[in-house]
Each structure stands twice: as C-alpha cells, then as structure tokens.
PDB file of N, CA and C in Angstrom:
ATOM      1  N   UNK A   1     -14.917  -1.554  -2.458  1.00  0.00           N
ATOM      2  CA  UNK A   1     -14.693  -0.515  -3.440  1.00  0.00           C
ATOM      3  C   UNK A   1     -14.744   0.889  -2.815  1.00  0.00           C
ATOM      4  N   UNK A   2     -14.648   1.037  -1.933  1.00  0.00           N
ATOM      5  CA  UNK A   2     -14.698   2.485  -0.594  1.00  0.00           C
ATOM      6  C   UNK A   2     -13.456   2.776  -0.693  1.00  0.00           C
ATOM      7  N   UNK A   3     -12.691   3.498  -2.042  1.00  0.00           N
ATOM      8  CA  UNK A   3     -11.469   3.769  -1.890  1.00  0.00           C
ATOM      9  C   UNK A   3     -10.751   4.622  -1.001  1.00  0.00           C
ATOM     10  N   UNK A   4     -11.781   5.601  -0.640  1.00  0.00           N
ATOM     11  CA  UNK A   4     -11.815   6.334   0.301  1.00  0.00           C
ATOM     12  C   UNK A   4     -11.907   6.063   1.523  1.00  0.00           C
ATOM     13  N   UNK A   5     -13.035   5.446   1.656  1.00  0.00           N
ATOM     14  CA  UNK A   5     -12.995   5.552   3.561  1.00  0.00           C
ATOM     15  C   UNK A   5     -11.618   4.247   3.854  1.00  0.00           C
ATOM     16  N   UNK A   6     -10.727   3.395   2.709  1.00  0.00           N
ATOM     17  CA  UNK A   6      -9.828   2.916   2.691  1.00  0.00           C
ATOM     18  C   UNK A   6      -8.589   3.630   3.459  1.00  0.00           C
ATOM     19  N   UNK A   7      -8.410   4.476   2.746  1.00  0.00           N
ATOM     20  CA  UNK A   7      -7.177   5.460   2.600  1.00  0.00           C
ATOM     21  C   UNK A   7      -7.277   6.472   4.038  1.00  0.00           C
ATOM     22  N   UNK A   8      -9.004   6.463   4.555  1.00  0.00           N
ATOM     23  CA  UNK A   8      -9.134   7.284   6.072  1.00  0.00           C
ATOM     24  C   UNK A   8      -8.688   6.455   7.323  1.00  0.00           C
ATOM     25  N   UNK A   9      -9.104   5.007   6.795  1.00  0.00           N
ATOM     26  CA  UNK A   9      -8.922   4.232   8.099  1.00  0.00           C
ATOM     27  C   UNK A   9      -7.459   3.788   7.667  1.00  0.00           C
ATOM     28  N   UNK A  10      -6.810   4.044   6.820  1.00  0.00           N
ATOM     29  CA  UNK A  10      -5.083   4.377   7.087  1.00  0.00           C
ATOM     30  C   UNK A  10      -4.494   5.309   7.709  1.00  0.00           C
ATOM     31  N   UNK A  11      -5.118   5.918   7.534  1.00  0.00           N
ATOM     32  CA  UNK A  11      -4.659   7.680   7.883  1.00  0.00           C
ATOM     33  C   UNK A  11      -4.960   7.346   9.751  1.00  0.00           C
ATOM     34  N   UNK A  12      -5.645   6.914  10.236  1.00  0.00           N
ATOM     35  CA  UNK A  12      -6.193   6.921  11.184  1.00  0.00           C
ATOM     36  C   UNK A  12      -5.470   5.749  11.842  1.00  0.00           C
ATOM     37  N   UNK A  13      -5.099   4.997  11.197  1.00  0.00           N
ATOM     38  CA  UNK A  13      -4.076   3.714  12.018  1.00  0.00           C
ATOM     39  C   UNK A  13      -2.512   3.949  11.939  1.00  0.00           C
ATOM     40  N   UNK A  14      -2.100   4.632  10.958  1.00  0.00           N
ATOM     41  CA  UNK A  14      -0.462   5.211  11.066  1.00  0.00           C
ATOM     42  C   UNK A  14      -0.919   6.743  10.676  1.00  0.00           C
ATOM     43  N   UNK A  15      -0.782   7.752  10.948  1.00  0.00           N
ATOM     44  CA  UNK A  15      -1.015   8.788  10.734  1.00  0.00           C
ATOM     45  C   UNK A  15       0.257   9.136  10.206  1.00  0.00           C
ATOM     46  N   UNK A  16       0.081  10.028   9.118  1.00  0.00           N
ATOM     47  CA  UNK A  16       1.922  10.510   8.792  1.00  0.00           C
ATOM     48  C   UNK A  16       2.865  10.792   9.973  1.00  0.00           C
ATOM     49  N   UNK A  17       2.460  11.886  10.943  1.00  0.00           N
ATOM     50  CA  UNK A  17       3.259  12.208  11.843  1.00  0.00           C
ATOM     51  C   UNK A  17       3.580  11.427  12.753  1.00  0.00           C
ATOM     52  N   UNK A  18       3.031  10.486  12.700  1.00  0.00           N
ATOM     53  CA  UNK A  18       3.357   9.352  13.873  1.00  0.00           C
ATOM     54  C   UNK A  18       3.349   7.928  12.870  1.00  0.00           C
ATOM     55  N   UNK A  19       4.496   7.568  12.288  1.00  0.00           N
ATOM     56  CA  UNK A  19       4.396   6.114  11.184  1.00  0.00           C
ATOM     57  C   UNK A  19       4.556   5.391  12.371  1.00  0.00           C
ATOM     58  N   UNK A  20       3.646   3.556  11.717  1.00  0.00           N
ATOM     59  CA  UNK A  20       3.850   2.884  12.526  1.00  0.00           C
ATOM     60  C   UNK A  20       4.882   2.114  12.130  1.00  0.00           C
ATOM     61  N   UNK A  21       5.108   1.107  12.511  1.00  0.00           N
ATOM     62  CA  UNK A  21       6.261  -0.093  12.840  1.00  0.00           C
ATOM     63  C   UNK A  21       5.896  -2.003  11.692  1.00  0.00           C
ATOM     64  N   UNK A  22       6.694  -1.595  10.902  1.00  0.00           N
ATOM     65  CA  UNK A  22       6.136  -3.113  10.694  1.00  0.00           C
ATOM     66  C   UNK A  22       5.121  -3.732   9.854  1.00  0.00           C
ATOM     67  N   UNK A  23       4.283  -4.687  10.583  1.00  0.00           N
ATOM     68  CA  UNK A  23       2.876  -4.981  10.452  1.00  0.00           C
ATOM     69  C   UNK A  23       1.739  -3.939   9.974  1.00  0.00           C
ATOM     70  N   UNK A  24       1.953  -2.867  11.257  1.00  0.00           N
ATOM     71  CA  UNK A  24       0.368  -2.115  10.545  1.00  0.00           C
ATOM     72  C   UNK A  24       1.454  -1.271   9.350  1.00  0.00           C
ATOM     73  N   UNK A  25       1.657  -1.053   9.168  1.00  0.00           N
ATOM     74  CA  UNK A  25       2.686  -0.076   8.054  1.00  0.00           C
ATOM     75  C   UNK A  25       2.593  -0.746   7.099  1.00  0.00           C
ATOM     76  N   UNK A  26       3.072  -1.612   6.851  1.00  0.00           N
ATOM     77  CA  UNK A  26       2.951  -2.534   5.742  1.00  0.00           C
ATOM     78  C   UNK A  26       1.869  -2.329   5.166  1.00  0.00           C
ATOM     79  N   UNK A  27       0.996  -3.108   6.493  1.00  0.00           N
ATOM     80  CA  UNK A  27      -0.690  -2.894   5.677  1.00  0.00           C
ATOM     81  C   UNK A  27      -1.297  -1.962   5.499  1.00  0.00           C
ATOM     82  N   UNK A  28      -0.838  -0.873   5.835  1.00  0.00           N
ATOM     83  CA  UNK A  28      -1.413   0.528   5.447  1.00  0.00           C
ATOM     84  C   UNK A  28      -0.959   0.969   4.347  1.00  0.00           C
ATOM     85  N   UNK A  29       0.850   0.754   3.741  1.00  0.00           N
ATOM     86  CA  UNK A  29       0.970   0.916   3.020  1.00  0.00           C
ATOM     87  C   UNK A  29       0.074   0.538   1.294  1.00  0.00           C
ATOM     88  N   UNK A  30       0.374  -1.134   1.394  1.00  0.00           N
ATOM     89  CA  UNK A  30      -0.575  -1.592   0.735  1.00  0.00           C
ATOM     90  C   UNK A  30      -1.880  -1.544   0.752  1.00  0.00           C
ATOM     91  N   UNK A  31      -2.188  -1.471   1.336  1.00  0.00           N
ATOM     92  CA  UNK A  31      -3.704  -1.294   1.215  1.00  0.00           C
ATOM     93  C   UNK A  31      -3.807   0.295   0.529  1.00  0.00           C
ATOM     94  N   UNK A  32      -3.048   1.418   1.170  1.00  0.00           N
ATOM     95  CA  UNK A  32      -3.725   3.056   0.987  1.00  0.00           C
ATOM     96  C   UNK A  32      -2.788   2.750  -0.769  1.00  0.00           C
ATOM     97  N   UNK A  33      -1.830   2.145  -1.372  1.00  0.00           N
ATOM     98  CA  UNK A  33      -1.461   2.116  -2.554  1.00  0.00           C
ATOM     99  C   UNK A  33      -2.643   1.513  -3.401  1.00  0.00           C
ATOM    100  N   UNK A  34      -3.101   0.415  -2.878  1.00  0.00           N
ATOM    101  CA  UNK A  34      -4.034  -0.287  -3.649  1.00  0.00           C
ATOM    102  C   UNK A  34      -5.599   0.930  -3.670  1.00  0.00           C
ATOM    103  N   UNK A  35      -5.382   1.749  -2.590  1.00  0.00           N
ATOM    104  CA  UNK A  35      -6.795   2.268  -2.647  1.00  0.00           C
ATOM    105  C   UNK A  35      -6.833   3.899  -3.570  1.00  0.00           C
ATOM    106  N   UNK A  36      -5.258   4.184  -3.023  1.00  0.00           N
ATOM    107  CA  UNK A  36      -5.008   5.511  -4.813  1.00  0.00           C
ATOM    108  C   UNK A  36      -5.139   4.992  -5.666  1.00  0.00           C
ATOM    109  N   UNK A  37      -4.639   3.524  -5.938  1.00  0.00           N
ATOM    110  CA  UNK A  37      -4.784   3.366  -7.420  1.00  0.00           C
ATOM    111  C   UNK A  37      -6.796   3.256  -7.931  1.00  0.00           C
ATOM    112  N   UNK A  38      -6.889   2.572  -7.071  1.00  0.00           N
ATOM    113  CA  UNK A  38      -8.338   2.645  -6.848  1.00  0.00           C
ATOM    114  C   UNK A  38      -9.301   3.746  -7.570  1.00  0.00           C
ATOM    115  N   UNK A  39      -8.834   4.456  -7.190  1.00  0.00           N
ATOM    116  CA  UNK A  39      -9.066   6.472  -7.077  1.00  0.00           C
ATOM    117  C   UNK A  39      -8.668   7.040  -8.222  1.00  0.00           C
ATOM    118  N   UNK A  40      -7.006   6.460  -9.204  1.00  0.00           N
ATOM    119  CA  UNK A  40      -6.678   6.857 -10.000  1.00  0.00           C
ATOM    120  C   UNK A  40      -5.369   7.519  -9.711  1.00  0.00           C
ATOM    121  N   UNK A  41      -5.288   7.949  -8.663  1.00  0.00           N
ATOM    122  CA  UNK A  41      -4.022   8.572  -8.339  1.00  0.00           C
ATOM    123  C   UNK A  41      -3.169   7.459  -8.491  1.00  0.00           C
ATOM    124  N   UNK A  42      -2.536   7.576  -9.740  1.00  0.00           N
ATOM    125  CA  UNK A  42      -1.066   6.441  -9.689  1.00  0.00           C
ATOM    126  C   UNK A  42      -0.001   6.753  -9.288  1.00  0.00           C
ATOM    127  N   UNK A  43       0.302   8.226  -9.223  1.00  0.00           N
ATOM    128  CA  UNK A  43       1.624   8.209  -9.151  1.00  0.00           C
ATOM    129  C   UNK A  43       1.612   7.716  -7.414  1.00  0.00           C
ATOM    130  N   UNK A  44       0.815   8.537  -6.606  1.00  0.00           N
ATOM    131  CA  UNK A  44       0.914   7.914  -5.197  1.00  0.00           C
ATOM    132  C   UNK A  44       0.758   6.814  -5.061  1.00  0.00           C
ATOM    133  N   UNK A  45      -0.129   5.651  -6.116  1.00  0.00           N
ATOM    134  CA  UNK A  45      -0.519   4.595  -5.340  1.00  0.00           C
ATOM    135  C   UNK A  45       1.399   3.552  -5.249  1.00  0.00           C
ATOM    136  N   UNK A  46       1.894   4.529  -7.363  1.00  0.00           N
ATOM    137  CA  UNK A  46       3.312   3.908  -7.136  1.00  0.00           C
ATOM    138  C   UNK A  46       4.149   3.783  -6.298  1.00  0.00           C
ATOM    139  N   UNK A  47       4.078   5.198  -5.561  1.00  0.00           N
ATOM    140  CA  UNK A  47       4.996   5.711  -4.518  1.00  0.00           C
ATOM    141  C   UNK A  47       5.023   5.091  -3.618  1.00  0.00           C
ATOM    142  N   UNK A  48       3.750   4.463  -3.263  1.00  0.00           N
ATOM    143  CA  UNK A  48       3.650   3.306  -2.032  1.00  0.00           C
ATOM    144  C   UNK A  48       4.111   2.000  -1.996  1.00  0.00           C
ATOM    145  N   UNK A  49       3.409   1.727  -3.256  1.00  0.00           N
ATOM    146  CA  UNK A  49       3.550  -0.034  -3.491  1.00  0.00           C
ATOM    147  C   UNK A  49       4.960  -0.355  -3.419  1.00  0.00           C
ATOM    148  N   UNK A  50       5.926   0.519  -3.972  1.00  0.00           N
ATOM    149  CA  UNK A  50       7.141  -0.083  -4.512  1.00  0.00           C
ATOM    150  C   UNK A  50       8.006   0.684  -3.367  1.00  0.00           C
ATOM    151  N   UNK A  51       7.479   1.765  -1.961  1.00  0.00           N
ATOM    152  CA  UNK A  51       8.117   1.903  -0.752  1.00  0.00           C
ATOM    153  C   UNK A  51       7.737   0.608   0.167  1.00  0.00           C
ATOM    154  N   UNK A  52       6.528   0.062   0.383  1.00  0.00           N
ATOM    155  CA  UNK A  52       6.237  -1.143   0.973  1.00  0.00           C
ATOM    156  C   UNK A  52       6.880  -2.146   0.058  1.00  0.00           C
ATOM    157  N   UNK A  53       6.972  -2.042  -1.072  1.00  0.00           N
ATOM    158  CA  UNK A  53       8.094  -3.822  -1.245  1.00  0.00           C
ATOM    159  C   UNK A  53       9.356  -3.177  -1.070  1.00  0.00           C
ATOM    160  N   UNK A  54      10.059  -2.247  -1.141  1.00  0.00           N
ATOM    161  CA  UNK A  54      11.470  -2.555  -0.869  1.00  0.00           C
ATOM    162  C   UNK A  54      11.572  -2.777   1.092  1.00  0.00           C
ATOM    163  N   UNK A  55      10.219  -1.851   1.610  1.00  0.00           N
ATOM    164  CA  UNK A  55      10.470  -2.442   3.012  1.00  0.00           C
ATOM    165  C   UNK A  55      10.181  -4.079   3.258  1.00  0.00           C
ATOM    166  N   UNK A  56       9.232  -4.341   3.007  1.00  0.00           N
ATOM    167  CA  UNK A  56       9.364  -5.523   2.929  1.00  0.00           C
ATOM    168  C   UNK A  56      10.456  -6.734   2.670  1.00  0.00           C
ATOM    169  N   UNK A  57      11.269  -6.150   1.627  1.00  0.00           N
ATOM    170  CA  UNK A  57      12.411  -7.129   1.278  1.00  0.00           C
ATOM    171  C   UNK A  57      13.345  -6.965   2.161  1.00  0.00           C
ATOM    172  N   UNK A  58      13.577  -5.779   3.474  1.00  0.00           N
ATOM    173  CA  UNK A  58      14.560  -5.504   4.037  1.00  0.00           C
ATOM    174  C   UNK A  58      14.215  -5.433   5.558  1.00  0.00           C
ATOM    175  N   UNK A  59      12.713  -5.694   5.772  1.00  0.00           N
ATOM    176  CA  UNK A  59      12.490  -6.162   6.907  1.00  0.00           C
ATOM    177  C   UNK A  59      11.533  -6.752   6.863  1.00  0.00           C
ATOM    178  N   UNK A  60      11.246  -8.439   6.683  1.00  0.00           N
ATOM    179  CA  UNK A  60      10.274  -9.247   6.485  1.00  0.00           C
ATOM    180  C   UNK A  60       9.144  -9.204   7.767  1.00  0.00           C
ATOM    181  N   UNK A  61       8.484  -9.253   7.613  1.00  0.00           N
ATOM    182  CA  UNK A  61       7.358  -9.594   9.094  1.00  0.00           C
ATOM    183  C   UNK A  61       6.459 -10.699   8.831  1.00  0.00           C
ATOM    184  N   UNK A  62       5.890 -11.234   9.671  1.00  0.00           N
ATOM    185  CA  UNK A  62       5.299 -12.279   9.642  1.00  0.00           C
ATOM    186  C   UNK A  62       3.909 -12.575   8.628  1.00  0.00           C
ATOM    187  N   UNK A  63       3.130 -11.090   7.783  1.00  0.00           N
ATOM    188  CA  UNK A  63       2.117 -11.342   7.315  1.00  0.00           C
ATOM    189  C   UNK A  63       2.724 -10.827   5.839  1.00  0.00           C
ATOM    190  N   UNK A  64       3.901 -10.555   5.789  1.00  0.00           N
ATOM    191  CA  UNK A  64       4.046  -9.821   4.430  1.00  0.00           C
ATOM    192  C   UNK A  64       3.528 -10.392   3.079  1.00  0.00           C
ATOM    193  N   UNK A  65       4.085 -11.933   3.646  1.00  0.00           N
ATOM    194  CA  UNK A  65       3.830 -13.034   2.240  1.00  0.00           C
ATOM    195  C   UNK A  65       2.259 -12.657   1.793  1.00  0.00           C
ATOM    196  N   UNK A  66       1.462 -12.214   2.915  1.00  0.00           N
ATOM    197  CA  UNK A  66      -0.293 -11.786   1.730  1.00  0.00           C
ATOM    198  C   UNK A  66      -0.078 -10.693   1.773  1.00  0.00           C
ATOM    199  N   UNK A  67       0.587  -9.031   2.661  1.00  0.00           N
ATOM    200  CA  UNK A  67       0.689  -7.856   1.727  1.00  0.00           C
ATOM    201  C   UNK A  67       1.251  -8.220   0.770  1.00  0.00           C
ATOM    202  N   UNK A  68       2.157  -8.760   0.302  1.00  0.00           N
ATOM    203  CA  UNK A  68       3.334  -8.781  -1.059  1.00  0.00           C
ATOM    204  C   UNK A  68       1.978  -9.351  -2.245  1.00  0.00           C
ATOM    205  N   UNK A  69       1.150 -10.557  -1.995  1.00  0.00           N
ATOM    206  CA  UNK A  69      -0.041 -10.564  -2.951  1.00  0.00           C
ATOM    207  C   UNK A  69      -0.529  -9.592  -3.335  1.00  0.00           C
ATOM    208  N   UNK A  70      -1.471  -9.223  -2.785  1.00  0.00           N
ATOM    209  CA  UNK A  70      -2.099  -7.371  -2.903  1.00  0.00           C
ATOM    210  C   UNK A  70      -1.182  -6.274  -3.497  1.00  0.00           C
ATOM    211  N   UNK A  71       0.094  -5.939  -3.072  1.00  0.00           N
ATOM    212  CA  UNK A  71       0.864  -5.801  -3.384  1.00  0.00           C
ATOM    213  C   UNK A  71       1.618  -5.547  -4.775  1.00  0.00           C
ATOM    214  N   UNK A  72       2.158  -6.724  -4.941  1.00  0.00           N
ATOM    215  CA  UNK A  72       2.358  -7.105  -6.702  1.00  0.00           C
ATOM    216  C   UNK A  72       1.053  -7.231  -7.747  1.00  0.00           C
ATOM    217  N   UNK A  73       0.036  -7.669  -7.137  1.00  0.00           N
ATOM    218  CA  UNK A  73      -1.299  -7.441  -8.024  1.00  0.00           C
ATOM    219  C   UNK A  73      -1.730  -6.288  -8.292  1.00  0.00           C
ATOM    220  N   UNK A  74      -1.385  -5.240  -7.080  1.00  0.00           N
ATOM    221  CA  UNK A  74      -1.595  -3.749  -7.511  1.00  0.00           C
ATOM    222  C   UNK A  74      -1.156  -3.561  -8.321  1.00  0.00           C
ATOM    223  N   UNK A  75      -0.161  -3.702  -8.419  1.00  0.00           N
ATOM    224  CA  UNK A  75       0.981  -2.930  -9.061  1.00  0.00           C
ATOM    225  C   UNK A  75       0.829  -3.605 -10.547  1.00  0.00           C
ATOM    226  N   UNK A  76       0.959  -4.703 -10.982  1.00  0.00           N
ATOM    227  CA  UNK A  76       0.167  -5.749 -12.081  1.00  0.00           C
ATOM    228  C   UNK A  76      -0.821  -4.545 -12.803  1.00  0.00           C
ATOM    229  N   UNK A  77      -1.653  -3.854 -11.989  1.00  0.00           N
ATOM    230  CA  UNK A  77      -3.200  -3.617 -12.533  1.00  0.00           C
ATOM    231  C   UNK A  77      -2.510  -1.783 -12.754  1.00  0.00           C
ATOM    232  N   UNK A  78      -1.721  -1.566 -12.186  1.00  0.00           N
ATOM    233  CA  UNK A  78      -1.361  -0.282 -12.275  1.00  0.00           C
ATOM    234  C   UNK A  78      -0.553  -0.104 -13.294  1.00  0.00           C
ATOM    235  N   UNK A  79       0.441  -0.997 -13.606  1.00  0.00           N
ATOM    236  CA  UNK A  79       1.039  -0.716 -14.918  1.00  0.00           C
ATOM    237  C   UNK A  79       0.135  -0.923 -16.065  1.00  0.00           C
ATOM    238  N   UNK A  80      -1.126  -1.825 -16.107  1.00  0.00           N
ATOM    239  CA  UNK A  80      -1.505  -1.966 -17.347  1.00  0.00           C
ATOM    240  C   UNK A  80      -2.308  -1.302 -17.738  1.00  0.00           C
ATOM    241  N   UNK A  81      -3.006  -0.088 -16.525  1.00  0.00           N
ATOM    242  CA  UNK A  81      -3.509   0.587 -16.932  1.00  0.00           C
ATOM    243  C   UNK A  81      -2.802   2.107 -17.177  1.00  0.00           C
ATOM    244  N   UNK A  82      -2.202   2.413 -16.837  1.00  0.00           N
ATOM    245  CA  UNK A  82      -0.835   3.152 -17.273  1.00  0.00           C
ATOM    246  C   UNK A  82      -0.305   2.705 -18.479  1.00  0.00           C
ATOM    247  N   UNK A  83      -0.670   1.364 -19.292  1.00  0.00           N
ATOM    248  CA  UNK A  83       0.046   1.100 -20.559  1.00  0.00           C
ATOM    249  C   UNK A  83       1.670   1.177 -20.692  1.00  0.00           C
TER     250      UNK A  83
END
C-alpha cells in the first residue's frame, strides 16, 4: 500500500528522460498506473493503464500476460470508482 515509494522506484527504473524498453516499461507502467490510482490521481493512473495496454497489444513481451492482470484489474477498480 506504499503508493508512493511505488511510483519513486518507477521513476528511478525508467526515468521520463530516459524511457525504458519493453519489460521494465511495461512494469513501470502498470505498476506507477496502479499506484496513481492508488493515490487517487485517476486521470494519470488512466493515462497509463490504457498507454501500457495498447503497448502491449502492439508489442507483446514475455511477462505481459501478468502486467495485462494488474493491468485490467486496475482499470476494473478505476472505473468503478469513478462510477
């Protein structure tokens, strides 16, 4: 529940100015979406979740199938609390 120090040790593994490739991207994505929403910030956590699934659908990697869990469950918990 460290939504925060979540979203630092993203920041700290792809940094904006330097995005990574792939794998850690993915999981940074999802994860720092799952950890705004966390926080409350929806519109960013949206901005993420649904930039990591369209990457995902257009460049698969080998762990996506459990980001895409996390993922769509975010996003599940984000619309319903958004109503």
């Amino acid at each position: 529940m460290d939504f925060a120090g979540a979203q630092a040790g993203c920041a700290l593994v792809s940094p904006p100015d330097r995005p990574l490739e792939n794998f850690p991207r993915h999981f940074c994505l999802t994860r720092g979406g799952a950890a705004a929403a966390g926080l409350g910030d929806h519109e960013r956590a949206l901005e993420r979740l649904l930039t990591v699934g369209e990457e995902m659908d257009r460049q698969p990697q080998l762990w996506d199938w459990y980001w895409r869990l996390l993922q769509r469950w975010t996003l599940a918990d984000l619309w319903l609390a958004q109503g």
